[in-house]
Protein backbone atom coordinates (compact mmCIF):
# COMPACT_ATOMS: atom_id res chain seq x y z
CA UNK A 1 100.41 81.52 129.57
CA UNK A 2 97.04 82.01 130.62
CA UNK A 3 94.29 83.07 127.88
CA UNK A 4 94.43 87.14 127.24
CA UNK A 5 90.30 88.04 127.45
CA UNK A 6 90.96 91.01 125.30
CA UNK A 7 87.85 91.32 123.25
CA UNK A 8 88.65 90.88 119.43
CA UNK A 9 85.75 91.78 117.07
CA UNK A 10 83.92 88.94 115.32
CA UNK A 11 82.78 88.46 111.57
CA UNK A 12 79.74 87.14 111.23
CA UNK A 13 79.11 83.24 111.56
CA UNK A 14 80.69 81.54 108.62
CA UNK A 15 78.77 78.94 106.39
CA UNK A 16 79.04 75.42 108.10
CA UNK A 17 79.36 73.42 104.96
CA UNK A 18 83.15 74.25 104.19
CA UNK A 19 85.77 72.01 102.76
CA UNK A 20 88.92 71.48 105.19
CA UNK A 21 91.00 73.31 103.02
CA UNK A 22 88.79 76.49 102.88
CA UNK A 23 88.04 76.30 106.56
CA UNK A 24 91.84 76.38 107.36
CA UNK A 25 92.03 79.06 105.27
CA UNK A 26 89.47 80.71 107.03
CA UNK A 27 91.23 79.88 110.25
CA UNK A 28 94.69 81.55 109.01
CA UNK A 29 93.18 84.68 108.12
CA UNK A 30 91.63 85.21 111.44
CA UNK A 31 95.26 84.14 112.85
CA UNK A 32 96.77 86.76 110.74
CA UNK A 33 94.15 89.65 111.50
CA UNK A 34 94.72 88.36 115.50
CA UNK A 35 98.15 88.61 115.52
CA UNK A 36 98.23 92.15 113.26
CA UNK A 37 96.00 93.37 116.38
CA UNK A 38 97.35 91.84 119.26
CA UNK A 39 100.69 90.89 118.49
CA UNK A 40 101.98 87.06 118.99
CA UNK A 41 103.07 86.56 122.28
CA UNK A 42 99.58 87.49 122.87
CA UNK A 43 97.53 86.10 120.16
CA UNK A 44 95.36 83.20 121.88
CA UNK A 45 93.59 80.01 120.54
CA UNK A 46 90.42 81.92 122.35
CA UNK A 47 90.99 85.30 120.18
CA UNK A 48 91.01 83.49 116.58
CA UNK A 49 88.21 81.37 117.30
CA UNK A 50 85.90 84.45 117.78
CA UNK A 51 87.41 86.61 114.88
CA UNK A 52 86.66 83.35 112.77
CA UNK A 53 83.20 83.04 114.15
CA UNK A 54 84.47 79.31 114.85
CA UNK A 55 85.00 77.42 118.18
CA UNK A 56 88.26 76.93 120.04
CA UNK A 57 87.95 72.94 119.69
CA UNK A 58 87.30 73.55 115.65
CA UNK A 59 91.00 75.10 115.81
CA UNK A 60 92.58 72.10 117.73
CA UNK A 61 91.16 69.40 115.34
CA UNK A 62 92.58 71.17 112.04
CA UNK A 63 95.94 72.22 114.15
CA UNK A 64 96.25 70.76 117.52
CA UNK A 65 98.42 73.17 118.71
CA UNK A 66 98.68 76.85 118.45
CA UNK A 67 102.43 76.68 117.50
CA UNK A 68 101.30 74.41 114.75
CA UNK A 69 98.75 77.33 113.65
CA UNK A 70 101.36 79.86 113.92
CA UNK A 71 103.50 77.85 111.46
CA UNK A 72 100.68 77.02 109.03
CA UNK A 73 100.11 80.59 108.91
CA UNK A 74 103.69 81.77 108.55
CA UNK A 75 104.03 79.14 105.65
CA UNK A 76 100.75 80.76 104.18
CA UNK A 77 102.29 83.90 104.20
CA UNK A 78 105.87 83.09 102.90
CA UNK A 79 103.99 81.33 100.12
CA UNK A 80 101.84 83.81 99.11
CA UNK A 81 104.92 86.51 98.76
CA UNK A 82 106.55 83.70 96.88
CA UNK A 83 103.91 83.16 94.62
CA UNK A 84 103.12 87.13 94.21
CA UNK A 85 106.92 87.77 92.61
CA UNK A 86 106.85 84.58 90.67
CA UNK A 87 103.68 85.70 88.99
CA UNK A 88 105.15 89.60 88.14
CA UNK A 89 108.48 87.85 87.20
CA UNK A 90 107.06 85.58 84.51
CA UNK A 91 104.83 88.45 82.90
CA UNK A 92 107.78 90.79 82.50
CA UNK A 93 109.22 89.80 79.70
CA UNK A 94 113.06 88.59 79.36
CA UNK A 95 114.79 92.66 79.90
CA UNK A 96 116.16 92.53 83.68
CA UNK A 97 115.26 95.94 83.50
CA UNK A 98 111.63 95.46 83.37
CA UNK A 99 111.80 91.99 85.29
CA UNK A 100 113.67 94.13 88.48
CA UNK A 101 110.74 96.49 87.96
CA UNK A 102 108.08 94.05 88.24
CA UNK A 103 109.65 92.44 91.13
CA UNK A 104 109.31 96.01 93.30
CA UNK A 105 106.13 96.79 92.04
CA UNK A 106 104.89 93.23 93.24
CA UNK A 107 105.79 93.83 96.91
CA UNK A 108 102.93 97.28 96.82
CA UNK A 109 100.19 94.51 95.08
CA UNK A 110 97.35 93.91 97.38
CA UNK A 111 97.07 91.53 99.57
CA UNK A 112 100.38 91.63 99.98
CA UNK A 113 100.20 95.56 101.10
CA UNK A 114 97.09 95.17 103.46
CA UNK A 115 98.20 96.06 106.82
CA UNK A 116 96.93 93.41 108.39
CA UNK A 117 99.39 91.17 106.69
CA UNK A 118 102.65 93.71 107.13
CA UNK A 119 102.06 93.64 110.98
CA UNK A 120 101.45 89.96 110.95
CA UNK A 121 105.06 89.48 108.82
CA UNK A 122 106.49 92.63 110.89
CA UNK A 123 105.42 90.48 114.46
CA UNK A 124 106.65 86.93 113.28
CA UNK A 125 109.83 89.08 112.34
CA UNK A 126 110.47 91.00 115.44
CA UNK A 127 109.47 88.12 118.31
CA UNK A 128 112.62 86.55 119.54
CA UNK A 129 111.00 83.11 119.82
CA UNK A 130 109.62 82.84 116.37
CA UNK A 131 113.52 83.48 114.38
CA UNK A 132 114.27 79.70 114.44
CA UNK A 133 110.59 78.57 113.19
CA UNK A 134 110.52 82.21 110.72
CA UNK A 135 113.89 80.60 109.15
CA UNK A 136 112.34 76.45 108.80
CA UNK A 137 109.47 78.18 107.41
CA UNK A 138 110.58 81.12 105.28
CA UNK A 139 114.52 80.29 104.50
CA UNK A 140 114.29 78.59 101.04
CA UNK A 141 112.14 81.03 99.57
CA UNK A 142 113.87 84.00 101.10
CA UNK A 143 116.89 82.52 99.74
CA UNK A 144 115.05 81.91 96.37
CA UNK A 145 113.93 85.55 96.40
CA UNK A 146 117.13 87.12 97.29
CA UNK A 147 119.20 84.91 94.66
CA UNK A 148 116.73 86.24 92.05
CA UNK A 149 117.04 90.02 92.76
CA UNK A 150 120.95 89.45 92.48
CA UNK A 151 120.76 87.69 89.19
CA UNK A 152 118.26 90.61 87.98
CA UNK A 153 121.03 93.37 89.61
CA UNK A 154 124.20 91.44 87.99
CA UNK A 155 122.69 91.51 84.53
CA UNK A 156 121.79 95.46 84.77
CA UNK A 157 125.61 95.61 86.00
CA UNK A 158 127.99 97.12 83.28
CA UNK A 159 131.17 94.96 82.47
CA UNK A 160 133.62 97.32 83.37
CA UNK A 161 132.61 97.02 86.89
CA UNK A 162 132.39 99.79 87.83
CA UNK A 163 128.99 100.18 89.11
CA UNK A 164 127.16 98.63 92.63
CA UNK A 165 127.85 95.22 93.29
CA UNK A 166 124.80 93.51 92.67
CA UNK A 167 125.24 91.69 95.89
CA UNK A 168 125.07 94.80 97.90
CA UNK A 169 122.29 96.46 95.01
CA UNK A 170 119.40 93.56 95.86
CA UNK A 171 120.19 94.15 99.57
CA UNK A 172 119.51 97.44 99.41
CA UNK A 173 116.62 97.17 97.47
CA UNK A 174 115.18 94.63 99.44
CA UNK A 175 115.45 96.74 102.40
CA UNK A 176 113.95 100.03 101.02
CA UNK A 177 111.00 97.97 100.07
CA UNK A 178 110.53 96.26 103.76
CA UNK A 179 111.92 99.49 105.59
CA UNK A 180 108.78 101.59 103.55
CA UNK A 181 106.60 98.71 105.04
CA UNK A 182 107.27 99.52 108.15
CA UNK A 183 107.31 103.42 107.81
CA UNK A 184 103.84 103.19 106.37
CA UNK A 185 102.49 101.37 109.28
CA UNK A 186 104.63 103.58 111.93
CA UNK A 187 104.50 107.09 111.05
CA UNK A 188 101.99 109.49 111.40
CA UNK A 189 100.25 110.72 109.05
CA UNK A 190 101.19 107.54 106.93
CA UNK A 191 101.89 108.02 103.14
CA UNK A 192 99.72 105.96 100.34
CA UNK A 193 100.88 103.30 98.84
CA UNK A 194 101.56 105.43 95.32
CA UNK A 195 103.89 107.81 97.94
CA UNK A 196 105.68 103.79 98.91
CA UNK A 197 106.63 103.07 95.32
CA UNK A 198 107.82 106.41 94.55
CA UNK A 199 110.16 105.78 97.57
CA UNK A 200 111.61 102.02 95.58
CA UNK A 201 111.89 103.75 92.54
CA UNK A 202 114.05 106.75 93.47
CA UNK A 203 116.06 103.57 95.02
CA UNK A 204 116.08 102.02 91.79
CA UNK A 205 117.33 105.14 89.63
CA UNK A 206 119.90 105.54 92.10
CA UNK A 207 121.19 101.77 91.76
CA UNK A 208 120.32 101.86 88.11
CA UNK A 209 120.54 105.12 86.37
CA UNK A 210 120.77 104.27 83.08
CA UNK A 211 117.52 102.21 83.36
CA UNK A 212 115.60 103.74 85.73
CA UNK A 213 114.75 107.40 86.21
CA UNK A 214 114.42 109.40 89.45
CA UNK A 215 111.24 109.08 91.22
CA UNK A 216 108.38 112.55 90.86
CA UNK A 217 108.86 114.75 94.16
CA UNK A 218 107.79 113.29 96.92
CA UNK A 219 104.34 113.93 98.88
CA UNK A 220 104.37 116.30 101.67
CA UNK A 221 102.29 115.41 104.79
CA UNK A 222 100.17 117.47 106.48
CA UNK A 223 102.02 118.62 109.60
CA UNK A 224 100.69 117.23 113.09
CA UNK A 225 99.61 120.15 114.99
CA UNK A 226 101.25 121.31 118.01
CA UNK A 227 99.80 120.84 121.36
């Protein structure tokens, strides 16, 4: 595939003195912002080198190859999610009540809601090509992360079992949260990111009731005008 020209806006020119480490950093984040903009069957080598400020060759010495960028910035991503809900999870406290509530709020915590990020995860999700490297990359911890939410679910699950399966409760859960994701980046006017946790919590109440109660009424946008 040939090199797209489509311009990308550059930050200014970096510092030169950089470690490695913080210089591939630097080089993900462009990758990330590059691929939220142009998607990744387009994102070039050319197009992160000038949203870094950095030149193509600098790329190729810290990754060779672009796929190897791509899956040094998938794994960047993955572990910074992973990281995120560890972090809420430990500062909880032991009630699964209040450790399944950190665990939702943690998904609306910034950076993890900047929308560069959710169309970066939302493109490496949706590309046919980039399933079998999303799954090396991302399985364990996706495992790790769904495992968790079920353990969380089971021990909010009365006895009598009666209630959701906590199987089928974390599923659901896990999909409000990445189906508001994508509604805040698709519709039109969006909703704020207060308006995206309201959503999770009316999920919760209605998995949980006696933990959780039902979400405030919901925000109202402003309708599009015709014509």
């Amino acid at each position: 595939m040939t090199e797209d020209p489509a311009p990308v806006d550059a930050p200014e020119r970096p510092p030169r003195t950089m470690s490695r480490d913080a210089r591939r950093v630097q080089l993900i984040e462009a990758t990330i912002h590059t691929i939220a903009a142009q998607g990744l069957a387009w994102t070039t080598l050319t197009q992160v080198a000038r949203r870094a400020g950095l030149s193509h060759g600098l790329i190729l010495w810290h990754f060779e190859t672009k796929e190897n960028l791509f899956r040094e910035t998938l794994s960047y991503l993955a572990e910074e999610y992973h990281l995120n809900w560890q972090v809420a999870l430990a500062a909880a406290g032991p009630h699964p009540a209040d450790q399944l509530r950190a665990m939702m709020a943690a998904d609306f915590n910034a950076p993890i809601i900047e929308p560069g990020r959710l169309a970066a995860w939302c493109a490496f999700w949706g590309e046919a090509q980039s399933r079998p490297l999303y799954q090396q990359v991302c399985g364990d911890k996706d495992d790790a992360y769904i495992r968790q939410l079920e353990r969380i679910c089971a021990a909010l699950t009365p006895p009598a079992g009666t209630a959701l399966d906590p199987v089928l409760a974390g599923r659901m859960l896990r999909l409000v949260v990445q189906g508001t994701w994508l509604d805040m980046m698709t519709t039109a006017p969006t909703y704020s990111v207060a308006e995206a946790q309201r959503t999770v919590e009316a999920a919760l109440a209605m998995c949980f009731p006696d933990y959780f109660a039902a979400a405030p009424t919901a925000e109202r946008p402003a309708p599009t005008p015709a014509g």
